[in-house]
Protein backbone atom coordinates (compact mmCIF):
# COMPACT_ATOMS: atom_id res chain seq x y z
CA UNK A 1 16.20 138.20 -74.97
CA UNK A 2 17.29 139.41 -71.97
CA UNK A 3 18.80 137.76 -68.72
CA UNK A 4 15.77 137.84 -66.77
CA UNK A 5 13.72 136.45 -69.46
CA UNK A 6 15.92 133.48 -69.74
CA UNK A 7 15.81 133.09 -66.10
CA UNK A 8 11.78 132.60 -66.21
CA UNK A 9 11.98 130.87 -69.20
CA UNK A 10 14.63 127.85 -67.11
CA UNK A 11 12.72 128.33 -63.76
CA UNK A 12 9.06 127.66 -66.01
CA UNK A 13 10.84 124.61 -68.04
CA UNK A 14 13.35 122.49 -65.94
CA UNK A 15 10.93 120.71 -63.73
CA UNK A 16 9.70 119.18 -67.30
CA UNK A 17 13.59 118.76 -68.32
CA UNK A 18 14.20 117.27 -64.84
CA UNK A 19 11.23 115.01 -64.94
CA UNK A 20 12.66 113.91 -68.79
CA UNK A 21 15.82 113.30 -67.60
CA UNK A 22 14.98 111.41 -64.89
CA UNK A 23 12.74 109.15 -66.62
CA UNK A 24 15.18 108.33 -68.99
CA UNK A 25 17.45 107.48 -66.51
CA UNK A 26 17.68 103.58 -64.58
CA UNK A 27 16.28 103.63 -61.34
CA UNK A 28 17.25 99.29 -60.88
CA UNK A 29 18.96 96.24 -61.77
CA UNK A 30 15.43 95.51 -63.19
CA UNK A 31 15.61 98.25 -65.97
CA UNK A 32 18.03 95.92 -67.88
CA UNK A 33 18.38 93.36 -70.27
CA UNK A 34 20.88 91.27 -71.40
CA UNK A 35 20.91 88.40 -74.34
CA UNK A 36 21.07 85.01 -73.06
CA UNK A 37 23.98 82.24 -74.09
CA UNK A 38 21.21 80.88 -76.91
CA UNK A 39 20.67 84.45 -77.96
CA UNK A 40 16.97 84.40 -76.14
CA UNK A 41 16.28 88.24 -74.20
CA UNK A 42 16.82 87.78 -70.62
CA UNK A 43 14.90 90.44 -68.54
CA UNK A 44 16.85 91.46 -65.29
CA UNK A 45 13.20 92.34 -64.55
CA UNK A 46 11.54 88.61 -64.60
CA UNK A 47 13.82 88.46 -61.49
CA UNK A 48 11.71 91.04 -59.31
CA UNK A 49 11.41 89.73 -55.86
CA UNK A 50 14.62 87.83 -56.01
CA UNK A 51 18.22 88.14 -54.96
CA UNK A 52 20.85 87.79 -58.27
CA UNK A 53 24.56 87.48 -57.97
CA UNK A 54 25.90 88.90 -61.56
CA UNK A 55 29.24 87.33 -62.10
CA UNK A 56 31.33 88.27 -65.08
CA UNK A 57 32.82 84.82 -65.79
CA UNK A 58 35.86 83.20 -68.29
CA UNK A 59 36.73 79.87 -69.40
CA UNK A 60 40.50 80.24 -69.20
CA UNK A 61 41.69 82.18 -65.96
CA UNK A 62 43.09 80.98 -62.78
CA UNK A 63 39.03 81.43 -61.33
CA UNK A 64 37.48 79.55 -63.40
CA UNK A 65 37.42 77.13 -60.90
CA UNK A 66 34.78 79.64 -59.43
CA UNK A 67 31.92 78.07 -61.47
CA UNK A 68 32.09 74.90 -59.63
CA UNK A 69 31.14 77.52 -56.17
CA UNK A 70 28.65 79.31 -58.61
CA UNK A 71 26.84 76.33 -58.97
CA UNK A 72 26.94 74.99 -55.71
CA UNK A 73 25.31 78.21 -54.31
CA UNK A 74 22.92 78.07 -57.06
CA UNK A 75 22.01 74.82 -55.61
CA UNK A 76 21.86 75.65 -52.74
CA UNK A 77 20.07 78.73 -52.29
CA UNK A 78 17.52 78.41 -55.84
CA UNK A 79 14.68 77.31 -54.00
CA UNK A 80 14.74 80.37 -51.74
CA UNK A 81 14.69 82.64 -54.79
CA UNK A 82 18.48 83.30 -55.27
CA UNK A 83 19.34 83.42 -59.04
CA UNK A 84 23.53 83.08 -60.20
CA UNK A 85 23.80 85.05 -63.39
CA UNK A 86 26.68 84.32 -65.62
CA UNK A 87 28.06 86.68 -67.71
CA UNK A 88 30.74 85.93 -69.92
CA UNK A 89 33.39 88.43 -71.05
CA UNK A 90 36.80 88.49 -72.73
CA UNK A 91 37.56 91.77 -71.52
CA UNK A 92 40.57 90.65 -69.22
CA UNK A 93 43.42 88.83 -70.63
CA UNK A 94 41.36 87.47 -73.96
CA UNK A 95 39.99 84.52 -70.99
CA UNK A 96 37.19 84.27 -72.81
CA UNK A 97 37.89 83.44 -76.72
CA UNK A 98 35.45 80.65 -77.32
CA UNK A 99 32.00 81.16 -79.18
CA UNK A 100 28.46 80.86 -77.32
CA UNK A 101 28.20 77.58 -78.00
CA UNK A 102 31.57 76.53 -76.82
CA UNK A 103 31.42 79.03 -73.74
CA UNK A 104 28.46 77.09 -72.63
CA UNK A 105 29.67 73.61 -73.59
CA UNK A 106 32.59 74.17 -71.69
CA UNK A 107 30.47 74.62 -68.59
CA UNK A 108 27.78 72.49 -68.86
CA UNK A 109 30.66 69.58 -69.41
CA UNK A 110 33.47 70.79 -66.49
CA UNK A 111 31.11 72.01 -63.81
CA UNK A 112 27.33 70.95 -64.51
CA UNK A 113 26.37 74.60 -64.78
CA UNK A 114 22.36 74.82 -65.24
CA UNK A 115 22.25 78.66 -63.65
CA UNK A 116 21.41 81.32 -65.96
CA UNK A 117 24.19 82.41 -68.53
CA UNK A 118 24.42 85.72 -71.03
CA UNK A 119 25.93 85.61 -74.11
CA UNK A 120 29.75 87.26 -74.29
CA UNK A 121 29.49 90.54 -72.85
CA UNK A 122 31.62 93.96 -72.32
CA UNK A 123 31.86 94.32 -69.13
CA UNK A 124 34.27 97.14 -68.77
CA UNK A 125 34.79 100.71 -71.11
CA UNK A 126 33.23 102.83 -72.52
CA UNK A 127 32.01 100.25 -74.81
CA UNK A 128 30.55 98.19 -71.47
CA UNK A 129 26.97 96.93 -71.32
CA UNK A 130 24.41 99.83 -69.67
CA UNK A 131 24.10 97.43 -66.95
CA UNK A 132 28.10 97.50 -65.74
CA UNK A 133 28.20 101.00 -66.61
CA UNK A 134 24.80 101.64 -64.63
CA UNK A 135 26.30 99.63 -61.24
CA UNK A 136 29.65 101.16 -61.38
CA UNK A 137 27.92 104.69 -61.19
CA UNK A 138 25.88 103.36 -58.23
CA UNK A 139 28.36 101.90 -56.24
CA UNK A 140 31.50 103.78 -57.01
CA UNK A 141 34.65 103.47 -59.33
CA UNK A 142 36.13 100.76 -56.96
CA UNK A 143 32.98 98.23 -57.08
CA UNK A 144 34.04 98.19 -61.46
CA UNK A 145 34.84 94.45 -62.68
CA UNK A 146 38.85 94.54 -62.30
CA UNK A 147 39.11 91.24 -63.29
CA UNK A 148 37.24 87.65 -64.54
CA UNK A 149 34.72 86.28 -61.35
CA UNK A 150 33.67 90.22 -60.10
CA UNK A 151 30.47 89.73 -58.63
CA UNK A 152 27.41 92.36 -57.80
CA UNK A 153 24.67 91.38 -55.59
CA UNK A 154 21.48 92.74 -56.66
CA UNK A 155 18.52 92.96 -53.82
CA UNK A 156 14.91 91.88 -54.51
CA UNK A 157 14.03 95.29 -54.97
CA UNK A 158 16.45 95.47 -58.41
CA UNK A 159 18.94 97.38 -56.19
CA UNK A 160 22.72 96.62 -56.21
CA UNK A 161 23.29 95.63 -52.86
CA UNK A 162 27.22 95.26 -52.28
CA UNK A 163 29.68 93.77 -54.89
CA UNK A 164 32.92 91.00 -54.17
CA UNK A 165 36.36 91.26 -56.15
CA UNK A 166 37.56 88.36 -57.77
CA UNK A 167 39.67 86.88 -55.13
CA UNK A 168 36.32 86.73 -52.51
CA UNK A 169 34.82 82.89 -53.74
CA UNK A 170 31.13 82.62 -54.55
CA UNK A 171 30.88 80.61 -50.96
CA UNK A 172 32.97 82.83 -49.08
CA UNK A 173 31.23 83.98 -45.50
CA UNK A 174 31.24 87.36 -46.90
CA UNK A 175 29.00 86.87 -49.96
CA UNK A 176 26.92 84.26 -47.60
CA UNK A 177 26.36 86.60 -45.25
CA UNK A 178 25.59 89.08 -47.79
CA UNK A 179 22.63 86.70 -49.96
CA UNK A 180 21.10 84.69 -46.96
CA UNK A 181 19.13 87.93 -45.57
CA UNK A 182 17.72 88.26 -48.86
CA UNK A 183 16.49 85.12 -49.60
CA UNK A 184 12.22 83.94 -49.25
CA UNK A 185 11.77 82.84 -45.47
CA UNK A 186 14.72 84.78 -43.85
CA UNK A 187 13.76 86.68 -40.83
């Protein structure tokens, strides 16, 4: 085979390779899954048309006390569409040790939490779950969980929309400012 030959040969196939590659590839937030704390599938995609703050969460760090905020804007902001997604992970510092069933006892009975919850997750690696892996590629090596309580903010449209370190609390002006634009009714 010759150079040129191989040249037609790409130039006639890589649209179709593109294309393949493409569609293989996730375009949102919605193109996810994740298993829920009672091991139920939890579409990102049965959120469509709503904001979602994905927070990687632990039962044992200095931020835990970040559910009780979690919830609060959960209350808050539910009726206007806004969903707070926990995910737990024991990726930083073994925070996270406890079972399903004692990850979500352990909320339910400190901080009333009735939001949305995953089962245990890996949340950083090469080992992380698509979705982490997905929304550090589309935001950048600095938006990637550093720590328990990272947060992304996913638009309506399944898009990540800006993410908040650990430090920056659930009801900080920041992440406010960031979710009330998004929410049903805001003009």
């Amino acid at each position: 085979m010759t150079l040129r030959s191989l040249i037609v040969m790409l130039a006639f196939f890589w649209p179709t390779l593109a294309a393949t590659a493409d569609e293989a590839r996730p375009m949102s937030a919605h193109d996810f899954s994740f298993q829920s704390i009672d091991g139920e599938a939890l579409s990102l995609a049965q959120f469509a048309g709503k904001p979602v703050l994905v927070v990687n969460t632990a039962s044992r760090c200095g931020f835990t006390r970040q559910y009780a905020d979690l919830q609060s804007l959960w209350a808050r902001y539910r009726d206007r569409g806004l969903v707070v997604l926990g995910v737990p992970s024991n990726d930083f510092g073994g925070q996270e040790p406890g079972s399903n069933n004692e990850i979500k006892d352990f909320c339910t009975v400190n901080f009333d939490i009735d939001f949305p919850m995953t089962e245990k997750t890996v949340v950083r690696g090469a080992a992380a779950h698509p979705f982490y892996r997905w929304a550090a590629g589309e935001l950048g090596m600095l938006a990637k969980p550093r720590w328990n309580f990272h947060k992304y903010l996913i638009g309506p449209d399944g898009k990540l929309v800006n993410w908040f370190a650990s430090t920056t609390a659930p009801t900080a002006d920041r992440v406010i400012g960031a979710i009330t634009p998004l929410l049903a009714g805001a003009s």
